[in-house]
C-alpha atoms as a PDB file:
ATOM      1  CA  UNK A   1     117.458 102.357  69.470  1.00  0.00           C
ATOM      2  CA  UNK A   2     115.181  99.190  68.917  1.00  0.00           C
ATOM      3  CA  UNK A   3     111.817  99.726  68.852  1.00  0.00           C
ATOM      4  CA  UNK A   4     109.469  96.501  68.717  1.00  0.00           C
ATOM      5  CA  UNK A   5     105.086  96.527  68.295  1.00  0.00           C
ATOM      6  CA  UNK A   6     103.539  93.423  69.527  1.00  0.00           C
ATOM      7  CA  UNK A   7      99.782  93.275  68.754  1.00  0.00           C
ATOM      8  CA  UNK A   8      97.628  92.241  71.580  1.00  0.00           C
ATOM      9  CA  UNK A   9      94.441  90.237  72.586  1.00  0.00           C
ATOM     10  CA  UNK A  10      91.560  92.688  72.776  1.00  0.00           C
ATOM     11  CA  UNK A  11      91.094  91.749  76.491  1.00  0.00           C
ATOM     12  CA  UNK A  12      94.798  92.527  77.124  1.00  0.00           C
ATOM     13  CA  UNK A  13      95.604  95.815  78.818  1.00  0.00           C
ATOM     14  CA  UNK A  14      98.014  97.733  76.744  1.00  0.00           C
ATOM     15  CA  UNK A  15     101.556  98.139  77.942  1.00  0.00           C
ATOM     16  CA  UNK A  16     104.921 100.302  77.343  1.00  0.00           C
ATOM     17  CA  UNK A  17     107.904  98.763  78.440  1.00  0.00           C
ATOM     18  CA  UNK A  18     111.322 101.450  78.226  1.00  0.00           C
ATOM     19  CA  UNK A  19     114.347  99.285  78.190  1.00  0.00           C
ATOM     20  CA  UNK A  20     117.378 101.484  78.345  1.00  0.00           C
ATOM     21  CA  UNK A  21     121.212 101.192  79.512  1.00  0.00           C
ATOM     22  CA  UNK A  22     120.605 105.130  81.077  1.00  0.00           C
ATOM     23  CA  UNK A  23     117.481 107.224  81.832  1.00  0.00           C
ATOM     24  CA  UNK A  24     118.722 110.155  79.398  1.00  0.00           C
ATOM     25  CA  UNK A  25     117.570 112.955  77.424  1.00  0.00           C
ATOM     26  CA  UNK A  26     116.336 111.009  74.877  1.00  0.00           C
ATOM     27  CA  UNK A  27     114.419 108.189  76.988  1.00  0.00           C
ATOM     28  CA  UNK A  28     113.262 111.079  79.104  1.00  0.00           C
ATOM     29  CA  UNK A  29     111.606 113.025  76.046  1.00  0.00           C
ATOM     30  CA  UNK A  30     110.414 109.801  74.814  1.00  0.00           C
ATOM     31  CA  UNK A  31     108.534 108.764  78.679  1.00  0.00           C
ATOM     32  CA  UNK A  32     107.227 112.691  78.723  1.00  0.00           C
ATOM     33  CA  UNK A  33     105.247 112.533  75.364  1.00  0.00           C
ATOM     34  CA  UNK A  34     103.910 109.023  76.119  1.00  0.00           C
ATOM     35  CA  UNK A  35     102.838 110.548  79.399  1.00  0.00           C
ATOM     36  CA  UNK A  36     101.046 113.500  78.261  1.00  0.00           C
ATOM     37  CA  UNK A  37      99.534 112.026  74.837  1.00  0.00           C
ATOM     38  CA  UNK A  38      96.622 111.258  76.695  1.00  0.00           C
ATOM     39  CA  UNK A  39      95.645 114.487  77.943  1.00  0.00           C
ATOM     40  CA  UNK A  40      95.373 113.130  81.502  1.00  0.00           C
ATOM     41  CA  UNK A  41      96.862 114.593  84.108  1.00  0.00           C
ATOM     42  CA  UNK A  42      97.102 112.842  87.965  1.00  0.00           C
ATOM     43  CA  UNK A  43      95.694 115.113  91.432  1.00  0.00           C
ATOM     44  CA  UNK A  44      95.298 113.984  94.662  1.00  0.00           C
ATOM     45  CA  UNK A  45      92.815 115.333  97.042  1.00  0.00           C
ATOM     46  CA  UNK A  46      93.756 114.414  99.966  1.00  0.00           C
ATOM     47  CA  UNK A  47      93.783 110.275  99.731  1.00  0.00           C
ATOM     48  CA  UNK A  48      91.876 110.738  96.481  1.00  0.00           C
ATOM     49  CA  UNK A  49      93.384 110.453  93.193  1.00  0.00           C
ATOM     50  CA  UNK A  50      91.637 112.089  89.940  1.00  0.00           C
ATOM     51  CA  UNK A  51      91.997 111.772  86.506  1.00  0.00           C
ATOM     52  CA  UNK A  52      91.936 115.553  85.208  1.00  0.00           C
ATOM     53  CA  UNK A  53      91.668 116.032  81.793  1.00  0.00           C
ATOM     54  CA  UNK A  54      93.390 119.154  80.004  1.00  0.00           C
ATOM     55  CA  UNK A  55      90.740 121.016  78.931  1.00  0.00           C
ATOM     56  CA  UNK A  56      89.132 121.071  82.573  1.00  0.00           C
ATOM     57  CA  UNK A  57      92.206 123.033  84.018  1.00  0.00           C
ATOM     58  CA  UNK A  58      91.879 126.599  84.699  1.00  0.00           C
ATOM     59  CA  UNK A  59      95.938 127.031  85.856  1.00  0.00           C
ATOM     60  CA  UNK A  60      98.502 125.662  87.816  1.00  0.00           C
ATOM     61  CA  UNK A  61     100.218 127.397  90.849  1.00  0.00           C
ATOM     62  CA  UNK A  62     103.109 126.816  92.802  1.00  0.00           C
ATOM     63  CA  UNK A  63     102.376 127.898  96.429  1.00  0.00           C
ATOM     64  CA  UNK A  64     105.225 126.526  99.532  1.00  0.00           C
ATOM     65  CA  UNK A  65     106.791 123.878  97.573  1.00  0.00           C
ATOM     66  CA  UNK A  66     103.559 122.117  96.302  1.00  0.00           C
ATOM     67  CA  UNK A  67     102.066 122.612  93.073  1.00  0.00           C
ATOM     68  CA  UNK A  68      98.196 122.673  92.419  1.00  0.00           C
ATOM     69  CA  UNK A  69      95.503 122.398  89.623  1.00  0.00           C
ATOM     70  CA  UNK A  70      92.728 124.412  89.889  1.00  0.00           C
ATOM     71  CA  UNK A  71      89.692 123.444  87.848  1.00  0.00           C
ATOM     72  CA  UNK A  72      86.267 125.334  87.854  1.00  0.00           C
ATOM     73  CA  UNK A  73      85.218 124.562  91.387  1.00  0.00           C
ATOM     74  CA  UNK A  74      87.914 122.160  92.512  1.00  0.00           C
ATOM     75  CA  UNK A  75      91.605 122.496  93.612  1.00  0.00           C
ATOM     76  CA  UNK A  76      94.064 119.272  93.753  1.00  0.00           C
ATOM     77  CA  UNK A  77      97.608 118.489  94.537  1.00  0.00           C
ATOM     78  CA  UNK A  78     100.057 118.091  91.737  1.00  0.00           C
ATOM     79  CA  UNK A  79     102.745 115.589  92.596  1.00  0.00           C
ATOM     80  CA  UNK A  80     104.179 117.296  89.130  1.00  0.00           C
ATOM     81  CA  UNK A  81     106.772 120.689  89.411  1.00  0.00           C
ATOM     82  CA  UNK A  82     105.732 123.599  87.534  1.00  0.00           C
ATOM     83  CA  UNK A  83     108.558 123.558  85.235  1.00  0.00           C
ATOM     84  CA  UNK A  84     107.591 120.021  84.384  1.00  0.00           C
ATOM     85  CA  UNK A  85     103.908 120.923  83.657  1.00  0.00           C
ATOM     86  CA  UNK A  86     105.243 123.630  81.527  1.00  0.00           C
ATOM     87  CA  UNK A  87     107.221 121.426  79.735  1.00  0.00           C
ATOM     88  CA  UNK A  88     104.317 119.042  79.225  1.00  0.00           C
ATOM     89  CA  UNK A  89     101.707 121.830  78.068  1.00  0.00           C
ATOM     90  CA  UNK A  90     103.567 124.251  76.337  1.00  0.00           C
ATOM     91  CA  UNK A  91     102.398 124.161  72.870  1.00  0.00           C
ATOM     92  CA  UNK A  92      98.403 123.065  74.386  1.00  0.00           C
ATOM     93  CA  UNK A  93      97.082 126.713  74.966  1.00  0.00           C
ATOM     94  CA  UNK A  94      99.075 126.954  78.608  1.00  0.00           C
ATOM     95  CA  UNK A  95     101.524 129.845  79.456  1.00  0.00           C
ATOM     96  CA  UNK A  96     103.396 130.676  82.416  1.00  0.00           C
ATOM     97  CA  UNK A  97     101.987 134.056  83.598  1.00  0.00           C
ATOM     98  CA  UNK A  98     104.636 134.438  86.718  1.00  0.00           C
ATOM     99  CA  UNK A  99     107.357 132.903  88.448  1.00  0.00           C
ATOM    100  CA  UNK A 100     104.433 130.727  90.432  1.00  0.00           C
ATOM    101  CA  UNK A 101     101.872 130.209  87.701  1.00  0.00           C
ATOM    102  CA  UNK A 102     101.072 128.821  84.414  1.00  0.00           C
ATOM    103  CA  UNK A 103      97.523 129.621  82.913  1.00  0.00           C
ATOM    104  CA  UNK A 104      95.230 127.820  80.845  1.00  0.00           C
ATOM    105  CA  UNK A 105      94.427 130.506  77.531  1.00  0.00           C
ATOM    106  CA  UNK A 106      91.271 129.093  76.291  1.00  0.00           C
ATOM    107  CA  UNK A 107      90.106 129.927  80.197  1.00  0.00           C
ATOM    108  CA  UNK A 108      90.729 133.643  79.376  1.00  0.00           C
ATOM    109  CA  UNK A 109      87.045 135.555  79.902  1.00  0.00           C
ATOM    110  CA  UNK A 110      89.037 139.011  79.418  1.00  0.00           C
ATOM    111  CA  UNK A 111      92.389 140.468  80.220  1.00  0.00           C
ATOM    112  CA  UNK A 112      92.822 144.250  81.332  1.00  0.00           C
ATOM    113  CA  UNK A 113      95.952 145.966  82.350  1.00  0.00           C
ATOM    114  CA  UNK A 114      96.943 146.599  85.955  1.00  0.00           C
ATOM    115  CA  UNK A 115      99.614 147.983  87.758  1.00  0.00           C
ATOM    116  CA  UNK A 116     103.011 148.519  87.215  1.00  0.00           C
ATOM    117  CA  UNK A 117     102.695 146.973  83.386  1.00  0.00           C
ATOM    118  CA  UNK A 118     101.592 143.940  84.777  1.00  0.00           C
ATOM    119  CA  UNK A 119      97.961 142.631  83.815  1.00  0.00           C
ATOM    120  CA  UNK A 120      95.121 141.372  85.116  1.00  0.00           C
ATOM    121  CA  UNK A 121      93.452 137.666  83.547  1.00  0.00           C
ATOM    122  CA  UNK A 122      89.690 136.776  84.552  1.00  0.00           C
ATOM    123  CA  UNK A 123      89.299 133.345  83.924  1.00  0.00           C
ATOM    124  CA  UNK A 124      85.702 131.695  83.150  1.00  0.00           C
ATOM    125  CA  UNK A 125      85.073 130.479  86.291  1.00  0.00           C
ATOM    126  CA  UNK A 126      85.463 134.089  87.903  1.00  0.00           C
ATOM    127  CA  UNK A 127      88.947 133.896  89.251  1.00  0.00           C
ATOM    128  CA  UNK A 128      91.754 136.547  88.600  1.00  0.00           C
ATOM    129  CA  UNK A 129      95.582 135.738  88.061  1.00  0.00           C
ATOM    130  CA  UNK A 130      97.642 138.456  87.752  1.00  0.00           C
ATOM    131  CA  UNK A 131     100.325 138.215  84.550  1.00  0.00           C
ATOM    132  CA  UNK A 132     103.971 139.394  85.455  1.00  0.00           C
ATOM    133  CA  UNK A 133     105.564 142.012  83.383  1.00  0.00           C
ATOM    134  CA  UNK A 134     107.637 139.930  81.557  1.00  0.00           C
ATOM    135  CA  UNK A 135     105.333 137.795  80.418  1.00  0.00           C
ATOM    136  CA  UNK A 136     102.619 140.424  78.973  1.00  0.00           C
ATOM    137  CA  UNK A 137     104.804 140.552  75.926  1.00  0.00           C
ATOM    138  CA  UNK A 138     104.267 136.578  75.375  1.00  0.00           C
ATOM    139  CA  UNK A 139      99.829 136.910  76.472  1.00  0.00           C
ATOM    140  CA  UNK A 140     100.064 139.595  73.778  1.00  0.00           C
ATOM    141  CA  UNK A 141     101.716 137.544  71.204  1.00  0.00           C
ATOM    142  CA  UNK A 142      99.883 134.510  72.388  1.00  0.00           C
ATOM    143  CA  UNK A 143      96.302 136.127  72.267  1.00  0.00           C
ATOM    144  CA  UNK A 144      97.466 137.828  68.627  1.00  0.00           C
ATOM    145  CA  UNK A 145      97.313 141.310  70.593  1.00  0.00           C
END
């Protein structure tokens, strides 16, 4: 693979240009890290797109199909999948808590067992997600429980 730098004007945008034969698993890893560098991620709100940076998301959850990003007072539309966003923000203090929902760990106010060995996450802005089973083993690890 080539790989060229061409130093711009000042007043020039920047620009990434991906010139490949395929779109495989190498381009693909390449266009998610250059995506996510930033810390940016794209919601919609109806016609309204926002930047949302990382640190201002609580969790995502899938719900019918759609995936959404809840912030502190705010919800938007993901055009994302979860498994993608997982991808994206594995090793950046996100988890997947259940089938439906990944969670934000620096967003953790407290966590308290509930029922069935499943547990219960209050977040800082009040709201609860409930942590599968399964994954109590990884919060616990995670948290250094």
């Amino acid at each position: 693979m080539k790989i060229s730098i061409e130093e711009i004007d000042k007043n020039k945008q920047e620009e990434i240009i991906i010139k490949c034969h395929e779109l495989d698993d190498e381009v693909l890893q390449i266009l998610k890290q250059l995506q996510t560098s930033n810390d940016v991620l794209i919601g919609y709100d109806g016609e309204t797109i926002h930047r949302i940076r990382r640190e201002n998301i609580f969790y995502f959850e899938a719900v019918d199909n759609k995936v959404f990003i809840y912030c502190k007072e705010k919800v938007f539309e993901s055009k994302q999948k979860l498994y993608e966003l997982e991808g994206i923000f594995e090793f950046r203090n996100f988890f997947r808590v259940s089938k439906s929902t990944i969670v934000n760990i620096a967003k953790i106010s407290f966590v308290q067992p509930s029922l069935s060995g499943r547990f219960e996450a209050t977040l800082d802005n009040g709201e609860k997600v409930i942590i599968s089973r399964q994954y109590v083993s990884v919060l616990k690890k995670r948290l250094g429980l």
